[in-house]
N, C-alpha and C. Protein backbone atom coordinates (compact mmCIF):
# COMPACT_ATOMS: atom_id res chain seq x y z
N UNK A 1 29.34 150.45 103.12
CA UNK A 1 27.99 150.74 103.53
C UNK A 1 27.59 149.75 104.62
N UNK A 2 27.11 150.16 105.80
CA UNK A 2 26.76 149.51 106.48
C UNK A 2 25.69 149.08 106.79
N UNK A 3 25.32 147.79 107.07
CA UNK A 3 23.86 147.07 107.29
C UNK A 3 23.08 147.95 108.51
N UNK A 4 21.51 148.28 108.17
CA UNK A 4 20.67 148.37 109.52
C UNK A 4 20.40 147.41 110.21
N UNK A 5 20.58 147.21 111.50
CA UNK A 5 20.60 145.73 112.53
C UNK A 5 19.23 146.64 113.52
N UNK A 6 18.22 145.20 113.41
CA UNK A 6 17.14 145.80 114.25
C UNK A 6 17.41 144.59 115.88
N UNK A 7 16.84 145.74 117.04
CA UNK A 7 17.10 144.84 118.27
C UNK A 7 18.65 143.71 118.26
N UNK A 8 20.11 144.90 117.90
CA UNK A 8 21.05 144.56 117.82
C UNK A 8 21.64 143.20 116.87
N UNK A 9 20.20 142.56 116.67
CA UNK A 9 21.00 140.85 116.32
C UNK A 9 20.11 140.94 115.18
N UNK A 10 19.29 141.57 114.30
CA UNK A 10 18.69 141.15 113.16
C UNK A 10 18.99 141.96 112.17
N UNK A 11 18.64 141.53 110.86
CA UNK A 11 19.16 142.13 109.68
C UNK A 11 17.68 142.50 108.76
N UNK A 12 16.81 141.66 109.64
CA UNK A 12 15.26 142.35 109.16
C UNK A 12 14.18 142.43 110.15
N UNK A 13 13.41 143.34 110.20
CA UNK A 13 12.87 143.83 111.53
C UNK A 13 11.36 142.86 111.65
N UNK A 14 11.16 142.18 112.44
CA UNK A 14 9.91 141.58 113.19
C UNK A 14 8.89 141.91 113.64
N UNK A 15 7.74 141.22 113.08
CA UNK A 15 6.45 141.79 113.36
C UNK A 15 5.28 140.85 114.73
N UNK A 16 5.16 141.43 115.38
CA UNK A 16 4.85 140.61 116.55
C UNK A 16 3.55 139.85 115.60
N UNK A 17 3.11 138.75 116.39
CA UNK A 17 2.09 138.06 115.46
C UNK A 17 1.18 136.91 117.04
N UNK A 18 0.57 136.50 116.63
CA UNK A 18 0.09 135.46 117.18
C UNK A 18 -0.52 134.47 116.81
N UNK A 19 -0.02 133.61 115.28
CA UNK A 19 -0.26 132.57 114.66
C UNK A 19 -0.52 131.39 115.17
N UNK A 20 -1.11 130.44 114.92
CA UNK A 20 -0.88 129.32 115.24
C UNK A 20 -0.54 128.21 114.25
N UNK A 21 0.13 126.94 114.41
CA UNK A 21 0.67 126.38 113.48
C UNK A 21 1.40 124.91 113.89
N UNK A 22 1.91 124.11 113.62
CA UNK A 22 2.78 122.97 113.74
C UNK A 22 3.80 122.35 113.18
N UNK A 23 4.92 122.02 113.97
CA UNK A 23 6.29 121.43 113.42
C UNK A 23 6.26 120.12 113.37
N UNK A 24 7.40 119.65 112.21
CA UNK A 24 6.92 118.08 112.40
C UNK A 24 8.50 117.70 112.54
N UNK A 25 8.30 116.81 113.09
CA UNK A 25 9.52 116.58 114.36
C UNK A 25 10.20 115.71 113.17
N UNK A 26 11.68 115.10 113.61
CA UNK A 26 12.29 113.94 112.75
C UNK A 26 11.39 112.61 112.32
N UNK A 27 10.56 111.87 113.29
CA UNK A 27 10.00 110.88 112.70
C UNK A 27 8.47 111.60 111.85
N UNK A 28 8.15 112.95 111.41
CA UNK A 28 7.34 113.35 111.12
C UNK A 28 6.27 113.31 111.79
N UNK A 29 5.67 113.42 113.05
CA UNK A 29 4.61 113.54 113.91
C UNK A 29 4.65 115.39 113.92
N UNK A 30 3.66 115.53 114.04
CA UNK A 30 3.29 117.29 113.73
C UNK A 30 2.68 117.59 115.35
N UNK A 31 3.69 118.27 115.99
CA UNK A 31 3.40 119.24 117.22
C UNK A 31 2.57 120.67 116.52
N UNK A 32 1.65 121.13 118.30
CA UNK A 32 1.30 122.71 117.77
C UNK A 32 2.26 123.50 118.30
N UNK A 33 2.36 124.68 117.74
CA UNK A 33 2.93 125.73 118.16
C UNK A 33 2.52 126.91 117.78
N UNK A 34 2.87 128.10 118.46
CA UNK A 34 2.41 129.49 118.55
C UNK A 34 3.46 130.63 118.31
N UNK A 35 3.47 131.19 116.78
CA UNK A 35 4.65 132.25 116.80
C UNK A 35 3.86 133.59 117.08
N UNK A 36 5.33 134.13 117.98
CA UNK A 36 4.96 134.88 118.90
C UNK A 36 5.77 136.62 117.46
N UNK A 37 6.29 136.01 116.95
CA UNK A 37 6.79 137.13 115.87
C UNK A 37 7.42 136.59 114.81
N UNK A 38 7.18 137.70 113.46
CA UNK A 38 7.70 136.52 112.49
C UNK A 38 8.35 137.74 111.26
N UNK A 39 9.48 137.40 110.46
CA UNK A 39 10.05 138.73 109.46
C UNK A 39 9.86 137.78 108.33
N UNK A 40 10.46 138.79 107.31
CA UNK A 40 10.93 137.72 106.02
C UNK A 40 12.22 136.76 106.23
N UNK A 41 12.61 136.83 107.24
CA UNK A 41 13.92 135.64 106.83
C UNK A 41 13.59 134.85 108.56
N UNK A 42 12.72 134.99 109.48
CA UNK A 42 12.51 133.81 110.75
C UNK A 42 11.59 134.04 111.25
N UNK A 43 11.21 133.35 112.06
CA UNK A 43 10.29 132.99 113.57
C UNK A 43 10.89 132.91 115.03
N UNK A 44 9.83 133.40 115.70
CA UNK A 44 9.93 132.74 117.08
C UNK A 44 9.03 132.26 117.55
N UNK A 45 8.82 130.88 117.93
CA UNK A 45 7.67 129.87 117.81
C UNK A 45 7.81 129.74 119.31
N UNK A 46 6.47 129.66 120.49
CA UNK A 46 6.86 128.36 121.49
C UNK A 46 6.16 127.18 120.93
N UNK A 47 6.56 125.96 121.60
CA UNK A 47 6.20 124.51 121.64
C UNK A 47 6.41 123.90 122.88
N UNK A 48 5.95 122.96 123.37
CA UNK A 48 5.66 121.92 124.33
C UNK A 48 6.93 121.30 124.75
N UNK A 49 7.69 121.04 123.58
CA UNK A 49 9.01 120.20 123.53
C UNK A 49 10.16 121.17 122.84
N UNK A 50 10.99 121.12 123.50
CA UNK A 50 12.40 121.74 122.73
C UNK A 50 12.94 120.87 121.79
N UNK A 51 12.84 122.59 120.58
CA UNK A 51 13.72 121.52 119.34
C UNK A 51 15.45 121.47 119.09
N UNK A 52 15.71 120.73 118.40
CA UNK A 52 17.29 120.69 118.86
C UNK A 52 17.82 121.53 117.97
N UNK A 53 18.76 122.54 118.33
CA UNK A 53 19.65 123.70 117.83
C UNK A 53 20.36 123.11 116.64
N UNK A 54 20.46 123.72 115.82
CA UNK A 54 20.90 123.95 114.19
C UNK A 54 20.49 122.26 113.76
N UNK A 55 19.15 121.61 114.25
CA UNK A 55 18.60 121.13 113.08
C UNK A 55 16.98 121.79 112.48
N UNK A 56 17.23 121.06 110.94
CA UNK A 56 16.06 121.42 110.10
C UNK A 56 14.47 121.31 110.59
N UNK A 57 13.78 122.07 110.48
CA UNK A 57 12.40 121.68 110.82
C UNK A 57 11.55 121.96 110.01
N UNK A 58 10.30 121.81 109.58
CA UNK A 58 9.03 122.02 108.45
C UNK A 58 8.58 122.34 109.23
N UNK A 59 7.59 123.74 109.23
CA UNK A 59 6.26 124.68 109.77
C UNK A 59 5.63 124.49 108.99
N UNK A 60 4.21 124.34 109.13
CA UNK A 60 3.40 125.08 108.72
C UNK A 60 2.61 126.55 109.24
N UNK A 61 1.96 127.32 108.90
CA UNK A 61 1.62 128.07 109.80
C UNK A 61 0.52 128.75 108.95
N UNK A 62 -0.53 129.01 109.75
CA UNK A 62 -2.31 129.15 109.65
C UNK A 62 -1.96 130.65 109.61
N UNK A 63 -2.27 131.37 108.56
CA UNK A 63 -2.31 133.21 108.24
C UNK A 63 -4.04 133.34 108.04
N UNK A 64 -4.01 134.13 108.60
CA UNK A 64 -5.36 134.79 107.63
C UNK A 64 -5.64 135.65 106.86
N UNK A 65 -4.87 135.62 106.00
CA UNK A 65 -5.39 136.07 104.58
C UNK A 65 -4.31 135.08 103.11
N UNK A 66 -3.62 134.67 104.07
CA UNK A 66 -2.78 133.82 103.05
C UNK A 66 -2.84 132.39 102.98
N UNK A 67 -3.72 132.03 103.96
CA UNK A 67 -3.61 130.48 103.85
C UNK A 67 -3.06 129.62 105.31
N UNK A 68 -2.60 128.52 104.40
CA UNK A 68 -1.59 127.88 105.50
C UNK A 68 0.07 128.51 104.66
N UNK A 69 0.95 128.35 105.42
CA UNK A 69 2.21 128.64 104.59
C UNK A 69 3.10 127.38 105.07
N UNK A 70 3.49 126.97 104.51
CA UNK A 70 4.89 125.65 104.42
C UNK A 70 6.02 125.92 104.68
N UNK A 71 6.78 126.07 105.73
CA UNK A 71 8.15 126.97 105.98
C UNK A 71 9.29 125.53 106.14
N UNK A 72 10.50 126.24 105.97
CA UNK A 72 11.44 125.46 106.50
C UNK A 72 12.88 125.94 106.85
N UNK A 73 13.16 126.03 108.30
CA UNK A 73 14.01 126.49 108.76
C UNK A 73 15.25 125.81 109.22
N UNK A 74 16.05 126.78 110.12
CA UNK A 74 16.48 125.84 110.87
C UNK A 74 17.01 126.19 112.27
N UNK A 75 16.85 125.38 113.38
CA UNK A 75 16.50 126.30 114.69
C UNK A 75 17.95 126.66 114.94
N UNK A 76 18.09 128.05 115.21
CA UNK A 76 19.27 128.95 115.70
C UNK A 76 19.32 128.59 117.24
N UNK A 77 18.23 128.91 118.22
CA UNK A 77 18.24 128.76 119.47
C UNK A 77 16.92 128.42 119.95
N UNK A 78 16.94 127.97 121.55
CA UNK A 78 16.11 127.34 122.38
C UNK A 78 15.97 127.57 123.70
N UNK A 79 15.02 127.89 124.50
CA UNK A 79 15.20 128.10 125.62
C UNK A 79 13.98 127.95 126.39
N UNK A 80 13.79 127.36 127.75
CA UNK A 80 12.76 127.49 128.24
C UNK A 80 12.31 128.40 128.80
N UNK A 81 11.29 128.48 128.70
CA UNK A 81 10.63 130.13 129.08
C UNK A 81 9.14 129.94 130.17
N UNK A 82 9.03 129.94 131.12
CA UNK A 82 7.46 129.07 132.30
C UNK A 82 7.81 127.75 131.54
N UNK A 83 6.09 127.57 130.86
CA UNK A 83 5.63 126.22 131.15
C UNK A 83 6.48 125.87 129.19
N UNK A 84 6.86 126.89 128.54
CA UNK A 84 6.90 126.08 127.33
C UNK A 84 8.56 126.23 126.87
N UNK A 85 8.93 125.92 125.44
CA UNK A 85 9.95 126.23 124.73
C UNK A 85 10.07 127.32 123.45
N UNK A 86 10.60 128.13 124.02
CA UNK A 86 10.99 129.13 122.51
C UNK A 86 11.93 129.05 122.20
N UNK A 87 11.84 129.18 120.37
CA UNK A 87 12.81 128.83 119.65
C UNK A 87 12.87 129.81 118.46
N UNK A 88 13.86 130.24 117.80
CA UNK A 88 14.07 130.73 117.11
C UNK A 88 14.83 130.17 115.51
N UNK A 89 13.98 130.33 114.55
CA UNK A 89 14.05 129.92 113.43
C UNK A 89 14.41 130.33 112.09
N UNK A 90 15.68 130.48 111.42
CA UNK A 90 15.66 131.12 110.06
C UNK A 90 15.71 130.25 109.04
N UNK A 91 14.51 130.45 108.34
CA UNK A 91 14.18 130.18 107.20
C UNK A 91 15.24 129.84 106.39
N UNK A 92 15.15 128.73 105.12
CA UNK A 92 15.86 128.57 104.35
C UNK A 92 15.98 129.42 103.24
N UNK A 93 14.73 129.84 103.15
CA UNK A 93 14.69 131.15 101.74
C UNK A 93 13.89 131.89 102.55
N UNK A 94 14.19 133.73 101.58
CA UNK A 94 13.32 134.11 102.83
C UNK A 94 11.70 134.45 101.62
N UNK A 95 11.10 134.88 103.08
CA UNK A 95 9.43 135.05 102.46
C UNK A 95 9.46 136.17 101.66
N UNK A 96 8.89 135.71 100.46
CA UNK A 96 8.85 136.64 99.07
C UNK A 96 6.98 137.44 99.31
N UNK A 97 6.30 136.95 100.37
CA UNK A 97 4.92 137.47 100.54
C UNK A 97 4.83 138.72 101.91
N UNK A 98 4.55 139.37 101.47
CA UNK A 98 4.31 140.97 102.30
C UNK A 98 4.24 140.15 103.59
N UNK A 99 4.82 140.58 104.77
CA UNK A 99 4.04 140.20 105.82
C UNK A 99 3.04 140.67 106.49
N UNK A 100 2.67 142.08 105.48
CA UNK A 100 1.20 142.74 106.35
C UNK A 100 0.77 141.39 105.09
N UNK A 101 0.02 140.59 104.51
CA UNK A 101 -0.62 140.03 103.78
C UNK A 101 -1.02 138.61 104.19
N UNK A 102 0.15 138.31 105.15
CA UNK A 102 0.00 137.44 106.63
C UNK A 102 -0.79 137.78 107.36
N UNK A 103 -0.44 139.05 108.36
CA UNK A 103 -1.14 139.61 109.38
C UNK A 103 -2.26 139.85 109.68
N UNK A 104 -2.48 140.75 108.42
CA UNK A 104 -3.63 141.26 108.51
C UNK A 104 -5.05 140.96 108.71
């Protein structure tokens, strides 16, 4: 049986979003950032500063209807994009909360 792959490279399909939120870097100082889409198993965040590829990072991220949420990933890729950095993030576990319950 074969897996459904959304936009060739995913294994769960993404919901565009426009959250706002912050990573906290290795010495723990907390940058903002803005995910631009988010599933049950990642993100794609920009930030100010590029984070470094396949290490760990802590999110938080501001929902409205769920709160803040506490994430922790770990960045797959990076790239500059104009003035900022996008990065792409999969989660260590994935999100057990609806993501319309995020969104909405």
């Amino acid at each position: 049986m074969s897996e459904e792959l959304f936009d060739n490279r995913r294994k769960a399909k993404r919901c565009t979003c426009s959250l706002k939120g912050v990573y906290f870097t290795k010495s723990k100082f907390s940058e903002k950032i803005e995910c631009h889409d988010i599933s049950n198993q990642g993100i794609r965040i920009s930030a100010f500063e590029p984070l470094r590829i396949a290490s760990y990072t802590d999110i938080e991220i501001d929902t409205k209807r769920a709160g803040t949420l506490s994430l922790r990933g770990k960045v797959c890729w990076c790239n500059k994009v104009r003035d900022a950095w996008h990065a792409g993030i999969e989660f260590n576990r994935e999100l057990r909360l609806p993501l319309t319950e995020m969104l909405a």
